[in-house]
C-alpha atoms as a PDB file:
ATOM      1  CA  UNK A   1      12.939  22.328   1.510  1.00  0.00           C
ATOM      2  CA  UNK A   2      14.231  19.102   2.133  1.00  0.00           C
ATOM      3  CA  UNK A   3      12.885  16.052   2.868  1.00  0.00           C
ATOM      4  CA  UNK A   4      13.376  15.020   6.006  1.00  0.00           C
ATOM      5  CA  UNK A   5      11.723  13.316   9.423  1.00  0.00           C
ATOM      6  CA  UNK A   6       8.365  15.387  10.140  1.00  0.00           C
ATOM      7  CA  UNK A   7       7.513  16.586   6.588  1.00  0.00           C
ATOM      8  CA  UNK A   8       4.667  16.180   4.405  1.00  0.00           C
ATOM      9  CA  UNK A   9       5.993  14.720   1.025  1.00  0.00           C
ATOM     10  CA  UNK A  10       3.521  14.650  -2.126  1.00  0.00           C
ATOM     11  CA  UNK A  11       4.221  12.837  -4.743  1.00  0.00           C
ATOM     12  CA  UNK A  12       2.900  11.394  -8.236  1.00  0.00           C
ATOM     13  CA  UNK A  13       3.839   7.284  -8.966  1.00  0.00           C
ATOM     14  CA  UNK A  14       3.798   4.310 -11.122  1.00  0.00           C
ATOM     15  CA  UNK A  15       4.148   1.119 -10.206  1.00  0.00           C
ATOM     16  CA  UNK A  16       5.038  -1.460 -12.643  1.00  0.00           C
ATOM     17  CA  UNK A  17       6.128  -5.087 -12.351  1.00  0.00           C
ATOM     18  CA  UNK A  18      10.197  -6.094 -13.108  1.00  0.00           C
ATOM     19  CA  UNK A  19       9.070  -6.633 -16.687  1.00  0.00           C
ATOM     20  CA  UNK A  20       7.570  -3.082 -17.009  1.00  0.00           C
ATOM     21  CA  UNK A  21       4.246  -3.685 -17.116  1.00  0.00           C
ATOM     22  CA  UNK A  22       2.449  -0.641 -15.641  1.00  0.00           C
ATOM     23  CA  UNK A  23      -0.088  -2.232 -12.139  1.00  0.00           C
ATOM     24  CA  UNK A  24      -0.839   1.263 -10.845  1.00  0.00           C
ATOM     25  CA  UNK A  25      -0.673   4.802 -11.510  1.00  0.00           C
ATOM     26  CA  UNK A  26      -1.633   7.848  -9.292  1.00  0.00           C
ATOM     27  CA  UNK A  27      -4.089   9.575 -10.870  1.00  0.00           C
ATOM     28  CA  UNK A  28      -3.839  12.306  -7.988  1.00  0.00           C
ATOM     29  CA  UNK A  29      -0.167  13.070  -6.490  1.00  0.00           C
ATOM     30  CA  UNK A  30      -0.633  11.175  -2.950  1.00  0.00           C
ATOM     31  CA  UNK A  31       0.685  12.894   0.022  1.00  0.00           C
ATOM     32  CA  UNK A  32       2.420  10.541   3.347  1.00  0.00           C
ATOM     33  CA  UNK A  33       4.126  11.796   6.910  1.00  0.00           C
ATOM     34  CA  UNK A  34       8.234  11.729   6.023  1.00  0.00           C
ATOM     35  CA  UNK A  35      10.014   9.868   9.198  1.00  0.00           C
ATOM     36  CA  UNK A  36       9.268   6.383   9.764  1.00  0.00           C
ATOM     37  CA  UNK A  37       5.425   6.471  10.589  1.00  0.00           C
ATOM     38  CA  UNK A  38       4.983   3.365   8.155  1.00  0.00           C
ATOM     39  CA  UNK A  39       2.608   5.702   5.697  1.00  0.00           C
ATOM     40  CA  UNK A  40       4.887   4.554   2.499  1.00  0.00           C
ATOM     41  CA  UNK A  41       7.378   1.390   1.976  1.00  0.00           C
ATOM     42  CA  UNK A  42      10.706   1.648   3.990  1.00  0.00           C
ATOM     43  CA  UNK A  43      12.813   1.846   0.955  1.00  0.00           C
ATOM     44  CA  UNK A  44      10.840   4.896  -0.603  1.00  0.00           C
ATOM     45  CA  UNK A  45      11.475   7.024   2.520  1.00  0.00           C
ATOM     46  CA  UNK A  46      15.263   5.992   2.231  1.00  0.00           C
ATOM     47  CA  UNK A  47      15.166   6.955  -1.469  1.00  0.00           C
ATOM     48  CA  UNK A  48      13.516   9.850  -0.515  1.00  0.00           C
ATOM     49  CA  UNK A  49      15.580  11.545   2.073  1.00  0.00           C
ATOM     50  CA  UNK A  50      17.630  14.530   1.837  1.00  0.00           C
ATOM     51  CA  UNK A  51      15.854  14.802  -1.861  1.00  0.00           C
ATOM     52  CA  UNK A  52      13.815  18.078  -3.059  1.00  0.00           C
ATOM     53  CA  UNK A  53      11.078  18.814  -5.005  1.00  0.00           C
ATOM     54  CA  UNK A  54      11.464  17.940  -8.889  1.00  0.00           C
ATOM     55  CA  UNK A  55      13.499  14.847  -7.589  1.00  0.00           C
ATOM     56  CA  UNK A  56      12.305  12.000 -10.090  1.00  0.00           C
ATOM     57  CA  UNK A  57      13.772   8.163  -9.288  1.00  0.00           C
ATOM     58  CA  UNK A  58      13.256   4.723 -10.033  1.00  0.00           C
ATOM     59  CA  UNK A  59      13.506   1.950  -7.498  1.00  0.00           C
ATOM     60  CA  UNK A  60      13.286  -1.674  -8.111  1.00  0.00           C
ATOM     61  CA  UNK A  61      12.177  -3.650  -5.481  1.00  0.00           C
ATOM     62  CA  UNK A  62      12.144  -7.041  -4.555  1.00  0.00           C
ATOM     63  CA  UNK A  63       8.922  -8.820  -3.088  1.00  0.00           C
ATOM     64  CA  UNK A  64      10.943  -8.399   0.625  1.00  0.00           C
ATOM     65  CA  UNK A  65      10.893  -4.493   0.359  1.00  0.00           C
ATOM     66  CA  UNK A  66       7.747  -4.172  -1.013  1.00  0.00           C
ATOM     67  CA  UNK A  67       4.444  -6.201  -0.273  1.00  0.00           C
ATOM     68  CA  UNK A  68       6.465  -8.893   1.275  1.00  0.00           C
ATOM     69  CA  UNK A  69       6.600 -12.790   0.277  1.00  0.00           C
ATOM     70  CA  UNK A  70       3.089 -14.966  -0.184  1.00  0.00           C
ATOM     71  CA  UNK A  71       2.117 -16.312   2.747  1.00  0.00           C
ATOM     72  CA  UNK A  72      -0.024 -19.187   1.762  1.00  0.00           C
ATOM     73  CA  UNK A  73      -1.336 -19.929   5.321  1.00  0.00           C
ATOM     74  CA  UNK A  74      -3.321 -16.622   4.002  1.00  0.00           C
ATOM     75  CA  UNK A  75      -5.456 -18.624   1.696  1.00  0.00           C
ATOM     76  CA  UNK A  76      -8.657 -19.745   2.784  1.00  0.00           C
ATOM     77  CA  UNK A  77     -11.196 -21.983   1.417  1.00  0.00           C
ATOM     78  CA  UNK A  78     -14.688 -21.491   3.291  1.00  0.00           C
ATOM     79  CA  UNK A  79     -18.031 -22.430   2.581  1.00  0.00           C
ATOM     80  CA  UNK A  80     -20.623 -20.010   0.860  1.00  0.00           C
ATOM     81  CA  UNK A  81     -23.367 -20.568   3.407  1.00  0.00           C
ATOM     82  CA  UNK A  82     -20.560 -18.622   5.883  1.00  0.00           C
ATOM     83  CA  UNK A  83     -20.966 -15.752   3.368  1.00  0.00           C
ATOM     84  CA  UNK A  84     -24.456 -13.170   3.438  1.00  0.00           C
ATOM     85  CA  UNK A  85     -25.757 -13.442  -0.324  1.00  0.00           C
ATOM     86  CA  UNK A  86     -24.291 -10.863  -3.058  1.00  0.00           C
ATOM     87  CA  UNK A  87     -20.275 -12.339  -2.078  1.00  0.00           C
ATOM     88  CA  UNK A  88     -17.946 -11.173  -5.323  1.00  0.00           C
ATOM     89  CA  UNK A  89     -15.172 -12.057  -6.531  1.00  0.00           C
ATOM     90  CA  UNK A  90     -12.827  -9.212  -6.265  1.00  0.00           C
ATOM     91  CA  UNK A  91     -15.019  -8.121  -3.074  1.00  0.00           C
ATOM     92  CA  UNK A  92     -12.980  -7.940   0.589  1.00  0.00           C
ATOM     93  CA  UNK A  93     -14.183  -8.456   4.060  1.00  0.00           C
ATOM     94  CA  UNK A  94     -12.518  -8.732   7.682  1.00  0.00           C
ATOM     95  CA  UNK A  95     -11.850 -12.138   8.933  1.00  0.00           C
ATOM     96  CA  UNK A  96      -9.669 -13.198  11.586  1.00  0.00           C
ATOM     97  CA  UNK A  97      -6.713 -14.732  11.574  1.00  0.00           C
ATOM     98  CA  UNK A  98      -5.230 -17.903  13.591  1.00  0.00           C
ATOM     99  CA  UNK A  99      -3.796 -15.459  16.398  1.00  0.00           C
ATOM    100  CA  UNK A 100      -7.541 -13.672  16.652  1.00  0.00           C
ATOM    101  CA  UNK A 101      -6.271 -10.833  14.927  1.00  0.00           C
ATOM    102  CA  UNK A 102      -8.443  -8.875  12.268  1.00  0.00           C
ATOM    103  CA  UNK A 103      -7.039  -9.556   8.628  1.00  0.00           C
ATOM    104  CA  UNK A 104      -8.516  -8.531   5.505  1.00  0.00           C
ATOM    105  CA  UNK A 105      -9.097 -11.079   2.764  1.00  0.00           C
ATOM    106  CA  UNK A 106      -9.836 -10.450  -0.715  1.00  0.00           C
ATOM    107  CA  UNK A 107     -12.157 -13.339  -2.469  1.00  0.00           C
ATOM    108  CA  UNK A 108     -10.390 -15.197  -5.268  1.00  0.00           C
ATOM    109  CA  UNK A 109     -12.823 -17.548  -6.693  1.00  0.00           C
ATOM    110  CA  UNK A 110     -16.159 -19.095  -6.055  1.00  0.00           C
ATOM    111  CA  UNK A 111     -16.331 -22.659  -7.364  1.00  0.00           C
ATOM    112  CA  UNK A 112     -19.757 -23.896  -6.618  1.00  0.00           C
ATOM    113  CA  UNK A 113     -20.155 -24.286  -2.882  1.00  0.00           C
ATOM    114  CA  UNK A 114     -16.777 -23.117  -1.669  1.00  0.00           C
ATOM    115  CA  UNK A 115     -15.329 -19.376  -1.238  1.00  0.00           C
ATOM    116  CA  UNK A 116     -11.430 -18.862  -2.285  1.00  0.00           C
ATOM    117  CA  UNK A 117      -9.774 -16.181  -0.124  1.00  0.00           C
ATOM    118  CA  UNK A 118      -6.379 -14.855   0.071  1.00  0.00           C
ATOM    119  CA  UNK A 119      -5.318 -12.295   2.687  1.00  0.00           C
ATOM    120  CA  UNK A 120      -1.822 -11.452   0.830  1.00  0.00           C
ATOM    121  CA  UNK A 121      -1.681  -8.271  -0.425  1.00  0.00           C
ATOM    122  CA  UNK A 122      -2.520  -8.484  -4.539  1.00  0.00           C
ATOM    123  CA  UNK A 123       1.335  -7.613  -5.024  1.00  0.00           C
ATOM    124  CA  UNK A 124       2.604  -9.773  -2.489  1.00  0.00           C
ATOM    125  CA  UNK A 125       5.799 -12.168  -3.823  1.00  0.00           C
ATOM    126  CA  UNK A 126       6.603  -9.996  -7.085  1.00  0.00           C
ATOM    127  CA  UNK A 127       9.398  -7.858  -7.343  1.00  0.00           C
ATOM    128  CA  UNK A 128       7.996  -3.876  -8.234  1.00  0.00           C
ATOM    129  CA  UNK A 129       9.247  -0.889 -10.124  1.00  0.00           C
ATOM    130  CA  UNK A 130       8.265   2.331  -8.705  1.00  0.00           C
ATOM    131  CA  UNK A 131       8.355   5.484 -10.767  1.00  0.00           C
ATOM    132  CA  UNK A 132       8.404   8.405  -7.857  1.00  0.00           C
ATOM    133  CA  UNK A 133       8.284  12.437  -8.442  1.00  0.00           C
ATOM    134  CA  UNK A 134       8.380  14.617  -5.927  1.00  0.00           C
ATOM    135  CA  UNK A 135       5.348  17.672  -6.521  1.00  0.00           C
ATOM    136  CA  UNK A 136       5.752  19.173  -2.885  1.00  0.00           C
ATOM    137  CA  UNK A 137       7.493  19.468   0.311  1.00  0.00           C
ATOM    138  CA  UNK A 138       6.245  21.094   3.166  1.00  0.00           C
ATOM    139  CA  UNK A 139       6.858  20.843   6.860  1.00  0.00           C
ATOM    140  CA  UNK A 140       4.031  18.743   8.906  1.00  0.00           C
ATOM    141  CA  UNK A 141       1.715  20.268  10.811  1.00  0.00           C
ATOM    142  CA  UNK A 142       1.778  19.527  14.806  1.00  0.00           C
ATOM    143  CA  UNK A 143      -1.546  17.700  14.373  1.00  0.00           C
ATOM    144  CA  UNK A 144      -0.144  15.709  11.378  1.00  0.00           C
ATOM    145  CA  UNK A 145       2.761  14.451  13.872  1.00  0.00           C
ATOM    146  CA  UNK A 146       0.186  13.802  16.241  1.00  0.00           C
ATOM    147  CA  UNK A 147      -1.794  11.326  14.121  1.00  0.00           C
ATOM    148  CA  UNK A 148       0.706  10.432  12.618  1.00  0.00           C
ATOM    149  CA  UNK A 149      -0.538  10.967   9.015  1.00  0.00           C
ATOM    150  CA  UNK A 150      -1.448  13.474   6.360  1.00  0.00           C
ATOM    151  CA  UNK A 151      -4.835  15.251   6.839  1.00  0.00           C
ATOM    152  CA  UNK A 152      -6.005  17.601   4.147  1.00  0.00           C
ATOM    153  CA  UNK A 153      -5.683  17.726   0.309  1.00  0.00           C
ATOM    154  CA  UNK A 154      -4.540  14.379  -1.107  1.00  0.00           C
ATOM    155  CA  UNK A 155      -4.102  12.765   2.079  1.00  0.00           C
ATOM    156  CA  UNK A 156      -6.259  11.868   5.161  1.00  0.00           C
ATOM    157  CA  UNK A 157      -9.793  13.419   5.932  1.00  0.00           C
ATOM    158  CA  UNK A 158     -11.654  12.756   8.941  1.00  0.00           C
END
């Protein structure tokens, strides 16, 4: 079968930064809805499409097809009595950004009585090198159109 708009597309990955250097690897093939329902990076379902199982590629990416640019407006500086006690670096909690809307924010640092957060994603502003393999193809079930997601083995439980 291949893929296509409305399928269910499992796959194992690596991601590795432009020098090589391995960030991620799936230690479970991950499953995502094929078709533009934003469950995978734009340039992975182009990649992707029209492809069968067995298909193995490479794609380098730059920082504007994959976690986007830093946006240092994203970096916050806030005062531990704001925090409840037991904050960690490494920890992440919902704040809100400028606009009112919910954001989530990774803590950087804690230097004495301040709080360091950034709400980039940790890859945000490098360029990536994904390592893609292509374990399964199936066609999506009505509900998974529905939701617009995977449910089941390796991808979304309720």
């Amino acid at each position: 079968m291949k893929i296509e708009k409305d399928t269910v597309v499992t796959l194992k990955y690596k991601v590795a930064d432009a020098q090589g250097k391995l960030i991620e690897a799936s230690p479970e093939p991950m499953a995502y809805l094929h078709g533009g329902y934003e469950n995978t990076l734009p340039k992975i379902e182009e990649a992707l499409d029209g492809k069968e199982k067995g298909f193995q590629t490479t794609l380098n990416l730059a920082p504007e097809d994959a976690f986007g640019l830093r946006d240092e407006s994203l970096v916050r500086s806030i005062p531990k009595t704001d925090f409840p006690p037991g904050v960690k670096v490494g920890g992440q909690l919902e704040g809100r950004l400028d606009d009112g809307s919910e954001h989530l924010f990774t803590v950087m640092k804690i230097k004495g009585p301040v709080v360091l957060l950034d709400g980039n994603h940790p890859w945000a502003g490098k360029a990536l090198r994904f390592s893609l393999q292509v374990t399964d193809v199936r066609a999506a079930l009505p509900v998974e159109i529905e939701h617009r997601h995977v449910h089941g083995a390796h991808g979304h439980h309720h």
